[in-house]
C-alpha atoms as a PDB file:
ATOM      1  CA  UNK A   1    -171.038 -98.526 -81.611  1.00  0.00           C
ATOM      2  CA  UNK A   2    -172.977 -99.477 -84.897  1.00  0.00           C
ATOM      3  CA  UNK A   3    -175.807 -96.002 -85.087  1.00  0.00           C
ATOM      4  CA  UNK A   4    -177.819 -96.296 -88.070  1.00  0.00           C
ATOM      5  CA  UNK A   5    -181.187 -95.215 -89.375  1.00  0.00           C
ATOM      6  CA  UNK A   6    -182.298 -98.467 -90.978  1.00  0.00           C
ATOM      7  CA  UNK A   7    -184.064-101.140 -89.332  1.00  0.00           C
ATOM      8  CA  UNK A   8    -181.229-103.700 -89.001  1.00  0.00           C
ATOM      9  CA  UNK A   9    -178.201-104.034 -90.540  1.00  0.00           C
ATOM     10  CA  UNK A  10    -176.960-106.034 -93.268  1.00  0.00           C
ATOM     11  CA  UNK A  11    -175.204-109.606 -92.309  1.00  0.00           C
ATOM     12  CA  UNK A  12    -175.931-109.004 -88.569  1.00  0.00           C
ATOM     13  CA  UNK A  13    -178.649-110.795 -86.447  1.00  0.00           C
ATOM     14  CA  UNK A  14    -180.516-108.621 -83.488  1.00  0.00           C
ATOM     15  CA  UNK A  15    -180.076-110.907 -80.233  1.00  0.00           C
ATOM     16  CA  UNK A  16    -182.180-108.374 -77.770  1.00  0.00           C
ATOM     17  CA  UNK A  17    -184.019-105.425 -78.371  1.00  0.00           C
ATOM     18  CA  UNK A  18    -183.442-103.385 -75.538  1.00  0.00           C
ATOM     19  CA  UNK A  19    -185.807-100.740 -75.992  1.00  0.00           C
ATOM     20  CA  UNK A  20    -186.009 -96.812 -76.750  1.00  0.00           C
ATOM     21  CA  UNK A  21    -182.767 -94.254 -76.142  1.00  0.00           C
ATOM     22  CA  UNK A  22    -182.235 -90.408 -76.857  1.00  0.00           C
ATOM     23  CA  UNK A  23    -180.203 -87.446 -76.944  1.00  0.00           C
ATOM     24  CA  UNK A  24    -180.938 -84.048 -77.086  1.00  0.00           C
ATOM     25  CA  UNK A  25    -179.068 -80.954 -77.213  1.00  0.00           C
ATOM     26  CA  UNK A  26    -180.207 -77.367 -77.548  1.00  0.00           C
ATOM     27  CA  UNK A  27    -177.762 -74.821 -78.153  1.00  0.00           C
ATOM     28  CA  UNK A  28    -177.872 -70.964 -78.005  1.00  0.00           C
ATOM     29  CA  UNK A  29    -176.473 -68.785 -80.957  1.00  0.00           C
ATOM     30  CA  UNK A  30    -173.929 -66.331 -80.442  1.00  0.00           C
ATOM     31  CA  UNK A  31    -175.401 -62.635 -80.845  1.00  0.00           C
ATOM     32  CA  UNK A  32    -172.013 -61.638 -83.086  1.00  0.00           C
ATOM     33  CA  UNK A  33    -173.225 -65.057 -84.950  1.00  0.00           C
ATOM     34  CA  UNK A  34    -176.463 -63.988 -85.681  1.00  0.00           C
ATOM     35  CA  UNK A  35    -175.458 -60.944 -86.830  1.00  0.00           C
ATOM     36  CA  UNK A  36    -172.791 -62.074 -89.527  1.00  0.00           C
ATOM     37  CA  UNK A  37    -174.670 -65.131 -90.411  1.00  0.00           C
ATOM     38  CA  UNK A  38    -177.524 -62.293 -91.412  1.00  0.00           C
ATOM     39  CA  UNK A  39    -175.198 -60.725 -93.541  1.00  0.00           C
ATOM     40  CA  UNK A  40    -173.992 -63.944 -94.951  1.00  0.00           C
ATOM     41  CA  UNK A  41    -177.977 -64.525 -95.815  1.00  0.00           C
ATOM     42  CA  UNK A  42    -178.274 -61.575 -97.099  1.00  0.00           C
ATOM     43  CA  UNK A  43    -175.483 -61.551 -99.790  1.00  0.00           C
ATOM     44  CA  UNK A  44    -176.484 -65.146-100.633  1.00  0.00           C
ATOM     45  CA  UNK A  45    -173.577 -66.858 -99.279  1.00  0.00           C
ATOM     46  CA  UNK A  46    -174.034 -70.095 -96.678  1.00  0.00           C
ATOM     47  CA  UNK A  47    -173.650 -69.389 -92.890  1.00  0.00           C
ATOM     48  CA  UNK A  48    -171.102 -71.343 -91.628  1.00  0.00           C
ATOM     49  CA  UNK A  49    -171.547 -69.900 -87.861  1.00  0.00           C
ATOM     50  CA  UNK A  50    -175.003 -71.852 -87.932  1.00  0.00           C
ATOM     51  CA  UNK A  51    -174.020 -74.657 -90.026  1.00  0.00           C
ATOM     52  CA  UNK A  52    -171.427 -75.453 -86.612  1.00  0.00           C
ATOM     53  CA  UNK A  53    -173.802 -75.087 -84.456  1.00  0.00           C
ATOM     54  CA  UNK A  54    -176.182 -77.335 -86.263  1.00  0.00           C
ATOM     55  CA  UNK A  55    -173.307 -79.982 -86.516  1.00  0.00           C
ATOM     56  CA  UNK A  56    -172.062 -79.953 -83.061  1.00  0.00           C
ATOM     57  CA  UNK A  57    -175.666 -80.113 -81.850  1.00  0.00           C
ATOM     58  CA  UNK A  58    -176.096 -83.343 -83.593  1.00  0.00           C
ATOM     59  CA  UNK A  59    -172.716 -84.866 -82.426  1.00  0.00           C
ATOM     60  CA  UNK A  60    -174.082 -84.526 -79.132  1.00  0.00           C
ATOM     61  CA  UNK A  61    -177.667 -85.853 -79.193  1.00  0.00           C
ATOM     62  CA  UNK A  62    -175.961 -88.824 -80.664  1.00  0.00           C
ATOM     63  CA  UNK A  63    -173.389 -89.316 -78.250  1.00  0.00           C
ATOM     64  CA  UNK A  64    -176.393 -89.036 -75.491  1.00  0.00           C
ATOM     65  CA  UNK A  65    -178.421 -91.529 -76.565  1.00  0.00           C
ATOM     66  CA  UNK A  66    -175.246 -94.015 -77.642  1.00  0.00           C
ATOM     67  CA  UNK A  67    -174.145 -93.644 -74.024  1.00  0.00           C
ATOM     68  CA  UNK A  68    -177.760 -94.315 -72.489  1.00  0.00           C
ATOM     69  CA  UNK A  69    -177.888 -97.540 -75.587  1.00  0.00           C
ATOM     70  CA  UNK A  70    -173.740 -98.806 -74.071  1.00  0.00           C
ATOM     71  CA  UNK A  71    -175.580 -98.486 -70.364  1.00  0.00           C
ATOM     72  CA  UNK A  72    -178.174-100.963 -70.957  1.00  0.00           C
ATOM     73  CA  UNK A  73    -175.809-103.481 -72.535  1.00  0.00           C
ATOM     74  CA  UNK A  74    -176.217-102.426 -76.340  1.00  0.00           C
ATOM     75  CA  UNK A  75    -173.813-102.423 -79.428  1.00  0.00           C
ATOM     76  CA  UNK A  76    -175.847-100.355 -81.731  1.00  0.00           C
ATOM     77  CA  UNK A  77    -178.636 -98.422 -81.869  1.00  0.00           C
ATOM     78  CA  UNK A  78    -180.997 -99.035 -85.110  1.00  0.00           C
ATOM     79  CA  UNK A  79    -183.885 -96.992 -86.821  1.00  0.00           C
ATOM     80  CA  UNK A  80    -182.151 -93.773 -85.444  1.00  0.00           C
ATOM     81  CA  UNK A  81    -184.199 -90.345 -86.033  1.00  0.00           C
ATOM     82  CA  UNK A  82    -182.897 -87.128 -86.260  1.00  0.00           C
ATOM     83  CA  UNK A  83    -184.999 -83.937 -85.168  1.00  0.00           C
ATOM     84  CA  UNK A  84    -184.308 -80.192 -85.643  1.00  0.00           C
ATOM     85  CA  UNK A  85    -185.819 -77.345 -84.096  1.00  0.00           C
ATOM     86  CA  UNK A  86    -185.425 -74.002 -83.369  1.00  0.00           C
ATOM     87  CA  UNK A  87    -186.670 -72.509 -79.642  1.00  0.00           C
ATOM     88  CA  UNK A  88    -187.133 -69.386 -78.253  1.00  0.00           C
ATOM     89  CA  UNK A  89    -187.922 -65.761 -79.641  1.00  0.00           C
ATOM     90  CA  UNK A  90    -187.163 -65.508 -83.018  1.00  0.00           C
ATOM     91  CA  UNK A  91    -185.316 -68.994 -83.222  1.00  0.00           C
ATOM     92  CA  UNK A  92    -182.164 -67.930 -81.169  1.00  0.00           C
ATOM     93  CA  UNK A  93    -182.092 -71.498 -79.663  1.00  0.00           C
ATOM     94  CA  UNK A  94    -181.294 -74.296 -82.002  1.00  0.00           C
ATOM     95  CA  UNK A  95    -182.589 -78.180 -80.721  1.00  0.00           C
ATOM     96  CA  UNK A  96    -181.563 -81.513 -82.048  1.00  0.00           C
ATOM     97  CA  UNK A  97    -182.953 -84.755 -81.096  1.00  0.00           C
ATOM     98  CA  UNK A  98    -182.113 -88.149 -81.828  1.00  0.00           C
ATOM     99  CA  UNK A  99    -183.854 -91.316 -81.076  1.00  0.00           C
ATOM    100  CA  UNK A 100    -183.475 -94.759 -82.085  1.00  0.00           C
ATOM    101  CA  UNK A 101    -183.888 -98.501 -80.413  1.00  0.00           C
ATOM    102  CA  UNK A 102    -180.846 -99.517 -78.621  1.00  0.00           C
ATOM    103  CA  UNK A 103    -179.980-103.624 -79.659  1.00  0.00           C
ATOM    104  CA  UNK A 104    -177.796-106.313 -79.048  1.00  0.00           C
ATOM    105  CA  UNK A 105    -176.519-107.771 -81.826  1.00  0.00           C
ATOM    106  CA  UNK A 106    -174.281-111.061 -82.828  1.00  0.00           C
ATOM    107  CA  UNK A 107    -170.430-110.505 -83.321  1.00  0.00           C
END
């Protein structure tokens, strides 16, 4: 499946907009991640606990919403968004959207 955050895509023709699909995926941080990725902050270094979180969070929200754009008949989903946020007390939850416009377009 074609995902892509631009409007349409080069050299291919929309047939059928089939309307709005998402994906969302919230994810809870590990206590022992927290706690090194605060040490990793600290001493200036990146945090790589949160920085896998963060990606498989996104893998997921986009997988969602490509399966809900495959079961209404689509082969791509265009003018995809991607939305982070962090939930609960002192941002121990991590949330990523994505939403885009499932289509049909020409082989």
């Amino acid at each position: 499946m074609i995902v892509t955050t631009t409007p349409n895509i080069e050299g291919k023709k929309v047939l059928k907009y089939l309307g709005l699909v998402s994906g969302e995926a919230i994810l809870g941080a590990n206590i022992f991640k927290d706690f090194f990725a605060g040490i990793r902050d600290i001493v200036g270094g990146r945090s790589e606990a949160y920085e896998k979180e963060l990606r498989e969070a996104k893998n997921i929200a986009i997988r969602e919403m490509c399966d809900q754009a495959t079961a209404l008949g689509g082969n791509a989903v265009i003018s995809v968004d991607l939305d982070y946020e962090t939930l609960g007390q002192g941002g121990s939850m991590l949330m990523v959207s994505a939403s885009g416009t499932a289509v049909i377009l020409e082989d």
